[in-house]
Protein backbone atom coordinates (compact mmCIF):
# COMPACT_ATOMS: atom_id res chain seq x y z
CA UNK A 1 218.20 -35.26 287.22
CA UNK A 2 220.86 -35.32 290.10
CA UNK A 3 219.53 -31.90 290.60
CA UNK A 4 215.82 -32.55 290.89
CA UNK A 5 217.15 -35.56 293.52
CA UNK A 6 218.81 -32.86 295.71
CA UNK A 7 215.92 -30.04 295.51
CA UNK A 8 213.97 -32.52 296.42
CA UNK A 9 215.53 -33.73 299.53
CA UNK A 10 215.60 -30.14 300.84
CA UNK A 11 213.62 -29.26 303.60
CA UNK A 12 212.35 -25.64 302.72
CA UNK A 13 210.88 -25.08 305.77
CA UNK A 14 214.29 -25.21 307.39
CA UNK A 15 215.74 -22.25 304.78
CA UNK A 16 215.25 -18.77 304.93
CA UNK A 17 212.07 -17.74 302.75
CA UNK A 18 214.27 -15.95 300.31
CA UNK A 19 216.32 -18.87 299.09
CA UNK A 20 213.02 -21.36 299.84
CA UNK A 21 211.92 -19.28 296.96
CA UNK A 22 214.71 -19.55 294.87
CA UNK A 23 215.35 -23.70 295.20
CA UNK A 24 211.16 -24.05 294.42
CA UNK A 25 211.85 -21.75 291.44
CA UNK A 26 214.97 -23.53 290.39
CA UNK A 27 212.93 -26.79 290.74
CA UNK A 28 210.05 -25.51 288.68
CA UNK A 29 212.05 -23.81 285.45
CA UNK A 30 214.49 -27.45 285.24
CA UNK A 31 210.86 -29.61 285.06
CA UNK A 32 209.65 -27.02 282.14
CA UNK A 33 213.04 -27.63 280.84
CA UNK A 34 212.63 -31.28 280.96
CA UNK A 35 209.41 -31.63 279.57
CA UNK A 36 210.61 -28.76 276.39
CA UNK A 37 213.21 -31.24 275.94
CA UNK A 38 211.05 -33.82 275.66
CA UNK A 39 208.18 -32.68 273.64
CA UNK A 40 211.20 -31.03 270.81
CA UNK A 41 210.61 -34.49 268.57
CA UNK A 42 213.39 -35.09 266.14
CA UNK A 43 211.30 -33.86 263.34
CA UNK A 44 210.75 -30.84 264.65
CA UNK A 45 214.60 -30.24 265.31
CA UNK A 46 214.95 -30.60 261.95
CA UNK A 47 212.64 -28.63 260.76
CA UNK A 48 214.08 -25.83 263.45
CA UNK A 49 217.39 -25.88 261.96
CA UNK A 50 215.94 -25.83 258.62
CA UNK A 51 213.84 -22.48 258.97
CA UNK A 52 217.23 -21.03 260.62
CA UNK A 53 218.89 -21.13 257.48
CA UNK A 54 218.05 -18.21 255.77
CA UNK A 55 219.37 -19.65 252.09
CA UNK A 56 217.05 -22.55 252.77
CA UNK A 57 213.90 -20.35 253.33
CA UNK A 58 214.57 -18.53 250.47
CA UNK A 59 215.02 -21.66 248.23
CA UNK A 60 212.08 -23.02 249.28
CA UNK A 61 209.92 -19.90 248.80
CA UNK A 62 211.54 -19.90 244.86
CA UNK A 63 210.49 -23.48 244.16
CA UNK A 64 206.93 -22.91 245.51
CA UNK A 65 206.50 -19.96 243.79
CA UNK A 66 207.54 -21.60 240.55
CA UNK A 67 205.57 -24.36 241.09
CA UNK A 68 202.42 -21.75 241.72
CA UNK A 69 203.36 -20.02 238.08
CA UNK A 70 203.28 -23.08 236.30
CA UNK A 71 200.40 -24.60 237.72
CA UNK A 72 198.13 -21.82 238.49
CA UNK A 73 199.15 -19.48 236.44
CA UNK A 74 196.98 -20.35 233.50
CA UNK A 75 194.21 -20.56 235.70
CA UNK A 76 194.54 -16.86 236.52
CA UNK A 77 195.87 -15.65 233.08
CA UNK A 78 193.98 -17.20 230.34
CA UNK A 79 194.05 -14.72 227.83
CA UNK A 80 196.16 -16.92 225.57
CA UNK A 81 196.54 -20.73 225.09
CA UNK A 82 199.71 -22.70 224.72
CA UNK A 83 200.34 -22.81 221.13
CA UNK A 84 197.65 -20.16 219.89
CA UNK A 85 198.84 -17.49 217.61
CA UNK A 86 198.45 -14.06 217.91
CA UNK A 87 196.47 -13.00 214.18
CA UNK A 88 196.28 -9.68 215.32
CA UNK A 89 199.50 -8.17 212.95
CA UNK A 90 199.37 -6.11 209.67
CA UNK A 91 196.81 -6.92 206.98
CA UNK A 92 197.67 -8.66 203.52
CA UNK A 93 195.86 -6.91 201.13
CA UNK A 94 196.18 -7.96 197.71
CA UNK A 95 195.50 -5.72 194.41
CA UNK A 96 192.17 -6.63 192.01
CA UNK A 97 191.96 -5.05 188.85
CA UNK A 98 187.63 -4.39 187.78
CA UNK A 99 187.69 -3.67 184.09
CA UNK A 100 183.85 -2.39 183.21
CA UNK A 101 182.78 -0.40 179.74
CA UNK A 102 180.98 2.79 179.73
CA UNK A 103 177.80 3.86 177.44
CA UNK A 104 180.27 4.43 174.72
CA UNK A 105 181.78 1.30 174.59
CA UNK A 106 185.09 2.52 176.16
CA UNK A 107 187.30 0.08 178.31
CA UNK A 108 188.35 1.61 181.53
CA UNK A 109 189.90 -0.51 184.40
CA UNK A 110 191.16 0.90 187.89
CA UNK A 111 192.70 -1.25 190.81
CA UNK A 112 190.83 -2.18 193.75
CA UNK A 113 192.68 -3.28 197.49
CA UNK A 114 191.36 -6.45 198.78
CA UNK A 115 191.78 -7.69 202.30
CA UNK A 116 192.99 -11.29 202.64
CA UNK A 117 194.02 -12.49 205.91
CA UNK A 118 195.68 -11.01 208.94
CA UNK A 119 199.34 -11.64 209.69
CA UNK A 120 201.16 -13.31 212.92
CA UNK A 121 202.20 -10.77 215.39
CA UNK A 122 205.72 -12.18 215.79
CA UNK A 123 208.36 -10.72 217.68
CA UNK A 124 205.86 -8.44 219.34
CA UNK A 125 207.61 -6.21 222.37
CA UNK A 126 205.72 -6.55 225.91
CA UNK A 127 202.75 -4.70 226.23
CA UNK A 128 199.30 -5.06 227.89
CA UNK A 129 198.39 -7.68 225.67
CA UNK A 130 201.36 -9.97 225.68
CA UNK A 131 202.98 -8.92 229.01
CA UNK A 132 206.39 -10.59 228.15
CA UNK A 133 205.96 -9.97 223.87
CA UNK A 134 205.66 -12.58 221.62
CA UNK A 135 207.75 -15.39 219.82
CA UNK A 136 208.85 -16.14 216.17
CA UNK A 137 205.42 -18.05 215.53
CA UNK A 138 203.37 -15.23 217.04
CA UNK A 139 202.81 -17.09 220.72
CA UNK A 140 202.63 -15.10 223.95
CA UNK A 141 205.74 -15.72 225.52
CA UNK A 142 204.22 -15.33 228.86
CA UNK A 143 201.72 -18.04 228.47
CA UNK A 144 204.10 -20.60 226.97
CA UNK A 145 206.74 -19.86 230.13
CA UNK A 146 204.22 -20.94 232.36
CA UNK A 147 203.79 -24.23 230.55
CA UNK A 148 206.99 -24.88 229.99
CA UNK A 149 207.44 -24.89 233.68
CA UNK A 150 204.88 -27.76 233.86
CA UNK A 151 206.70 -29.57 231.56
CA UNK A 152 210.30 -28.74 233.30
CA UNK A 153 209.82 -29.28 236.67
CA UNK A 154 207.06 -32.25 236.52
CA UNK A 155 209.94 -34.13 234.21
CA UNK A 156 212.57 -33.40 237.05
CA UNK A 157 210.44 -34.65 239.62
CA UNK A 158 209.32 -38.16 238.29
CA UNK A 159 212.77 -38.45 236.82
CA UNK A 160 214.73 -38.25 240.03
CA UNK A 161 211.83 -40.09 242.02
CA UNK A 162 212.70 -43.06 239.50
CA UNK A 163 216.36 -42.79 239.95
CA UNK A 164 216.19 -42.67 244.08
CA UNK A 165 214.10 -45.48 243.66
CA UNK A 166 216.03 -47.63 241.20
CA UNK A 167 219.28 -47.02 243.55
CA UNK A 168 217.77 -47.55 246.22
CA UNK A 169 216.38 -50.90 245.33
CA UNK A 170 219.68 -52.23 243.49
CA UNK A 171 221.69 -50.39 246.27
CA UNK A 172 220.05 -51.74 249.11
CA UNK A 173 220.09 -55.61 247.62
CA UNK A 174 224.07 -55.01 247.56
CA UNK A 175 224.48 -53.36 250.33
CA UNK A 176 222.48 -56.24 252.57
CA UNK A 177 223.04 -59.23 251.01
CA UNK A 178 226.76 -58.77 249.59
CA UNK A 179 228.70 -61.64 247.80
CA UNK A 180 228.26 -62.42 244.59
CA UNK A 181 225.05 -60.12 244.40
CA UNK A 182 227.20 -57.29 245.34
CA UNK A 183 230.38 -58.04 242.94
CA UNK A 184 227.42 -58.18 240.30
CA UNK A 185 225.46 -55.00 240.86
CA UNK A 186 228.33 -52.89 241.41
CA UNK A 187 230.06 -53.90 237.81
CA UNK A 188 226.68 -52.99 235.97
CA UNK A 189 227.02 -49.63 238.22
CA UNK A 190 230.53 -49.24 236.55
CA UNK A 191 229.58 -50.36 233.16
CA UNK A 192 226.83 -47.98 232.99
CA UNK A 193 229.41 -44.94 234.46
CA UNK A 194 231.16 -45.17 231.36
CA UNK A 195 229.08 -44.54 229.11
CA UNK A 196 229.07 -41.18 227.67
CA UNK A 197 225.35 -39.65 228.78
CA UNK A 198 225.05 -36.67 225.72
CA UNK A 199 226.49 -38.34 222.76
CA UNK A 200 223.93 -41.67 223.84
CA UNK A 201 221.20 -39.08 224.22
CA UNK A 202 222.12 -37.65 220.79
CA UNK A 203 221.65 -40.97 219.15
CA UNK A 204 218.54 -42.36 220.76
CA UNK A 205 216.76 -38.83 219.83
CA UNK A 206 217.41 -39.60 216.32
CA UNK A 207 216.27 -42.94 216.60
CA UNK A 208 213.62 -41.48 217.65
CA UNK A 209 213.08 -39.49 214.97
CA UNK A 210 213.92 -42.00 212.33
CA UNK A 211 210.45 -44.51 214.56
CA UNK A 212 208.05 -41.24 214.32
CA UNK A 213 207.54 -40.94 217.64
CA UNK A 214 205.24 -37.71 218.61
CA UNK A 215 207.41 -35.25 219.88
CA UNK A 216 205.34 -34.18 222.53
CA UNK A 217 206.22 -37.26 224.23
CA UNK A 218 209.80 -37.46 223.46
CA UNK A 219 211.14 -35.99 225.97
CA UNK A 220 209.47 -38.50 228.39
CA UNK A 221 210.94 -41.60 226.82
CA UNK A 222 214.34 -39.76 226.93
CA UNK A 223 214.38 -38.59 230.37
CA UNK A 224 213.06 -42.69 231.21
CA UNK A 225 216.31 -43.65 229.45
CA UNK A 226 218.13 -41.22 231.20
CA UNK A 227 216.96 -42.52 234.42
CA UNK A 228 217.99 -46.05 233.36
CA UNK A 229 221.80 -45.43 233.16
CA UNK A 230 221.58 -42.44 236.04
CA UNK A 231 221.07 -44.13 239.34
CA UNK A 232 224.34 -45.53 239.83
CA UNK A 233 225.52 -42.80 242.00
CA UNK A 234 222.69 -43.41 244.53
CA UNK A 235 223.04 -47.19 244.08
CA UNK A 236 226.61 -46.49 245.53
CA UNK A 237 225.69 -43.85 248.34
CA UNK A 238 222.59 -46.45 249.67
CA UNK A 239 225.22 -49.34 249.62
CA UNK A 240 228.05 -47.46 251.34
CA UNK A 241 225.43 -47.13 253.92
CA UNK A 242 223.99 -49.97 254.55
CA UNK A 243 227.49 -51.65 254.89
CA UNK A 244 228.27 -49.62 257.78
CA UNK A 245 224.19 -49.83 259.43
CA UNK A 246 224.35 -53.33 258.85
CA UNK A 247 227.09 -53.75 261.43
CA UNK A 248 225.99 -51.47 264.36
CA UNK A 249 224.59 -53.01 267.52
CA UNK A 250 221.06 -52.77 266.90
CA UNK A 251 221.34 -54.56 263.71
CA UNK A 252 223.26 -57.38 265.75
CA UNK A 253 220.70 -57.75 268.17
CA UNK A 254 217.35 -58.29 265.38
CA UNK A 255 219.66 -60.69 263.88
CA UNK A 256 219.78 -62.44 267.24
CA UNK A 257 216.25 -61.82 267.75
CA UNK A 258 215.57 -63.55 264.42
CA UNK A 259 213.75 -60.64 263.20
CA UNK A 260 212.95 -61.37 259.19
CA UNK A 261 214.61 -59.54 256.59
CA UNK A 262 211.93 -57.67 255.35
CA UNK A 263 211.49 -56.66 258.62
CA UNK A 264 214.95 -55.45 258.92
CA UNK A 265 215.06 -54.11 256.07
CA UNK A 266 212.36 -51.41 255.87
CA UNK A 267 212.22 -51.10 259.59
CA UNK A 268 215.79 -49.83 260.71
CA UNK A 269 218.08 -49.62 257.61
CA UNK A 270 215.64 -47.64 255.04
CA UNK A 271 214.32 -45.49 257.71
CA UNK A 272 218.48 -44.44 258.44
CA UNK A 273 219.28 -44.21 254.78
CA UNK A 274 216.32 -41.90 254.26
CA UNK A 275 217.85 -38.55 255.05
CA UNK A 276 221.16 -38.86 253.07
CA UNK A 277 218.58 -40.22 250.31
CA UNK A 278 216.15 -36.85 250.42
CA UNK A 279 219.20 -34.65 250.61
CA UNK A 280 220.59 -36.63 247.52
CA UNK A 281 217.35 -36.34 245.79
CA UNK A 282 216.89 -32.30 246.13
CA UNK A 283 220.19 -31.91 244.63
CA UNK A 284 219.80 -34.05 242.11
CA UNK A 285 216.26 -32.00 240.80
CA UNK A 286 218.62 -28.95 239.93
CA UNK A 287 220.90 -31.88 237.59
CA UNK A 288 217.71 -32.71 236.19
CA UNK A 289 216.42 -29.58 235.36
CA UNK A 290 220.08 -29.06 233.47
CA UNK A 291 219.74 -31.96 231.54
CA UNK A 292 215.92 -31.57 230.51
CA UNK A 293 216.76 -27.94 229.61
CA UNK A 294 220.07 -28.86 227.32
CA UNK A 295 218.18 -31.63 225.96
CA UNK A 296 214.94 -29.52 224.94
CA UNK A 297 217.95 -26.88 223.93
CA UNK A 298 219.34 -29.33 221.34
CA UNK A 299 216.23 -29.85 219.81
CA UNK A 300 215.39 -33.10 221.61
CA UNK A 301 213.20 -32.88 224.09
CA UNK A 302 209.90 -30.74 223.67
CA UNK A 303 209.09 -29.68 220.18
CA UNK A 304 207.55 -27.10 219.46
CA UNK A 305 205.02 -26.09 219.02
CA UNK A 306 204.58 -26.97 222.84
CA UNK A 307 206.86 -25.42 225.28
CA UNK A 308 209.73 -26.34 227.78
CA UNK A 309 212.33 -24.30 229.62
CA UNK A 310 214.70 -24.96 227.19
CA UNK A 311 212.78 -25.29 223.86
CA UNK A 312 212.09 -21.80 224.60
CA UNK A 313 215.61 -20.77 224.29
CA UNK A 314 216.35 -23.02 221.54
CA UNK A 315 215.19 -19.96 219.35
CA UNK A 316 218.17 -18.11 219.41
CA UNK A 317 220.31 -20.36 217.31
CA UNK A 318 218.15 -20.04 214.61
CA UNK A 319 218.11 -16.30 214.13
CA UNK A 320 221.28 -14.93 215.94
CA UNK A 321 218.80 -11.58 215.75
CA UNK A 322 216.68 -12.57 218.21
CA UNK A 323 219.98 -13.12 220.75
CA UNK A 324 220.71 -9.59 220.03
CA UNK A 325 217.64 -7.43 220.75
CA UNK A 326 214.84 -9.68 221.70
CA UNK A 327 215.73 -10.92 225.47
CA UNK A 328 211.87 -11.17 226.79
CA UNK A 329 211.69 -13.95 223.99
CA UNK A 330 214.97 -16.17 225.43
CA UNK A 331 215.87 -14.59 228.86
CA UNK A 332 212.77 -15.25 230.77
CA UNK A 333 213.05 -19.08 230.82
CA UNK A 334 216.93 -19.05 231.18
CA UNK A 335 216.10 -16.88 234.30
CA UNK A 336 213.77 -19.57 235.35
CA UNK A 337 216.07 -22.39 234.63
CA UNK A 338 218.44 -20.52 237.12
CA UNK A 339 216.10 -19.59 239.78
CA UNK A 340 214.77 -23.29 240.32
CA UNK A 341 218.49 -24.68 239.89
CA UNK A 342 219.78 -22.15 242.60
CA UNK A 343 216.19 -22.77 244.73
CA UNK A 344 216.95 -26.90 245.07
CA UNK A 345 220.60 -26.60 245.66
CA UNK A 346 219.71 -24.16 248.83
CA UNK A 347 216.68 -25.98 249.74
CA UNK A 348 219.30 -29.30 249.82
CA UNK A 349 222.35 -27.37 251.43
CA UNK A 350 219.75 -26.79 254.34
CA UNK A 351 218.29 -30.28 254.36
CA UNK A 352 221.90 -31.53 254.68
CA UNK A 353 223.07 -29.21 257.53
CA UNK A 354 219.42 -30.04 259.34
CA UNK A 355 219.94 -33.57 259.15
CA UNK A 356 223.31 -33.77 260.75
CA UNK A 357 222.65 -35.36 263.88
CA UNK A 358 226.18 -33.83 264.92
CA UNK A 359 224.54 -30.36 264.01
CA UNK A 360 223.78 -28.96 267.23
CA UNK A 361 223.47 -24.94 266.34
């Protein structure tokens, strides 16, 4: 701005023409410069930085394209249904024996094949009609990856919305209001640390078994339960923040303004905590999709015979066969499992390097 002051004191009538040229040229490239500056709005540095990482382009183009199998897939390839069997294997046939008499009396009998019902095409190899083969029961592999990636990632998401939500509510409180509220909130947090996640898992899915609960909704109440005793770690992260917003000088002057808490609240301390809160969040999806996956893999999440990630690959320790020379029955969902794992973990490695406001390159 000093600059613009001293261009625009000079007289360029006074100058040469050359360098009159040059100083109004000067003065018109810093203006554009100023008003680029200005119109570059922090969300748009963001996203900038974002699209620079190459890692994070790439994880986001795997996590929309998963999300576009699983949800429009079926849409496009509707040959087969979720749990419908393919009938079209070898025929049963089972032998009839006609005894008739002739004009002199004589028995004579003679076999006779009859058809009775067509077999499962189980274990089929990829062809044109199952593109990816079929499973033990006969289903089209294919078919059932594409809902299993419903049920995968639309668990993942509401389970890590609730968690982000339940730490930042409990977080927040003890973060802001401290105390006794704090001392309180943070010994549940390290109560519920302590407890062992898979073996309490393992017992409530027998519980579960023991009340008859449908298994197609299982996995639900077991991924709400897991939410219950998972948001301590965000809990923590909102509170360590909020102690350290709480004292800046903007927070000291709406306290002197006698702004009201709400006010404070969810106008300048959530709207700070946000970032570290969506970068926590994306990272946490590929945890979730591990835990939905081993959970469906130890026969407690999705049974079949609906489909998840993990059910899917639950096959192989029942017939070690199927390990051994069947891999388009269990190595297309593991491959899934990994893609969308690997596609939130770079998708949140760029969110955190976009939203460091000491991230200047």
């Amino acid at each position: 701005m000093e600059e613009n002051k001293q261009f625009e004191e000079l007289d360029l009538d006074a100058i040469p023409a050359q360098d009159a040229e040059a100083v109004a040229a000067a003065q018109d490239e810093e203006v554009s410069l100023d008003k680029n500056v200005r119109l570059l709005s922090p969300a748009r540095m963001v996203l900038r930085r974002f699209f620079r990482s190459k890692l994070s382009v790439v994880g986001l183009v795997i996590i929309v394209a998963l999300i576009l199998f699983s949800w429009l897939g079926p849409v496009v390839y509707n040959r087969w249904g979720e749990i419908q069997e393919d009938r079209g294997g070898r025929i049963d046939c089972e032998e009839n024996v006609i005894t008739y008499f002739d004009e002199n009396g004589e028995e004579h009998s003679f076999y006779q094949l009859v058809e009775t019902e067509h077999t499962i095409n189980d274990l089929g190899l990829p062809g044109k009609d199952h593109l990816l083969g079929t499973d033990k029961a006969g289903m089209d592999v294919f078919t059932r990856l594409m809902y299993g990636g419903r049920i995968s990632l639309s668990i993942s998401f509401i389970a890590v919305f609730a968690v982000t939500f339940l730490g930042m509510l409990f977080g927040g409180i003890a973060g802001y209001f401290g105390g006794k509220i704090d001392e309180v909130i943070m010994r549940i947090c390290d109560i519920l640390m302590c407890l062992p996640s898979l073996p309490i898992m393992l017992i409530v899915g027998t519980l579960f078994d023991s009340w008859g609960i449908d298994s197609q909704y299982r996995i639900y109440l077991l991924m709400l339960f897991l939410t219950v005793i998972s948001w301590t770690g965000t809990a923590r992260l909102v509170r360590g923040q909020i102690l350290f917003l709480r004292e800046q000088e903007y927070m000291v002057a709406a306290e002197a303004m006698g702004f009201s808490t709400s006010r404070k609240i969810f106008k300048h301390l959530i709207p700070n905590v946000l970032p570290q809160l969506i970068v926590s969040m994306t990272l946490s999806l590929g945890s979730m999709i591990l835990s939905e996956a081993t959970l469906s893999y130890l026969g407690l999440g999705v049974q079949p015979p609906y489909a998840a990630w993990g059910t899917m690959i639950n096959i192989v320790t029942e017939d070690t066969n199927i390990l051994a020379h069947y891999f388009n029955v269990w190595g297309p969902p593991g491959i899934c499992i990994i893609l969308a794992v690997l596609g939130f973990n770079f998708i949140g490695d760029g969110l955190r390097d976009a939203l460091d406001p000491k991230g200047r390159r």
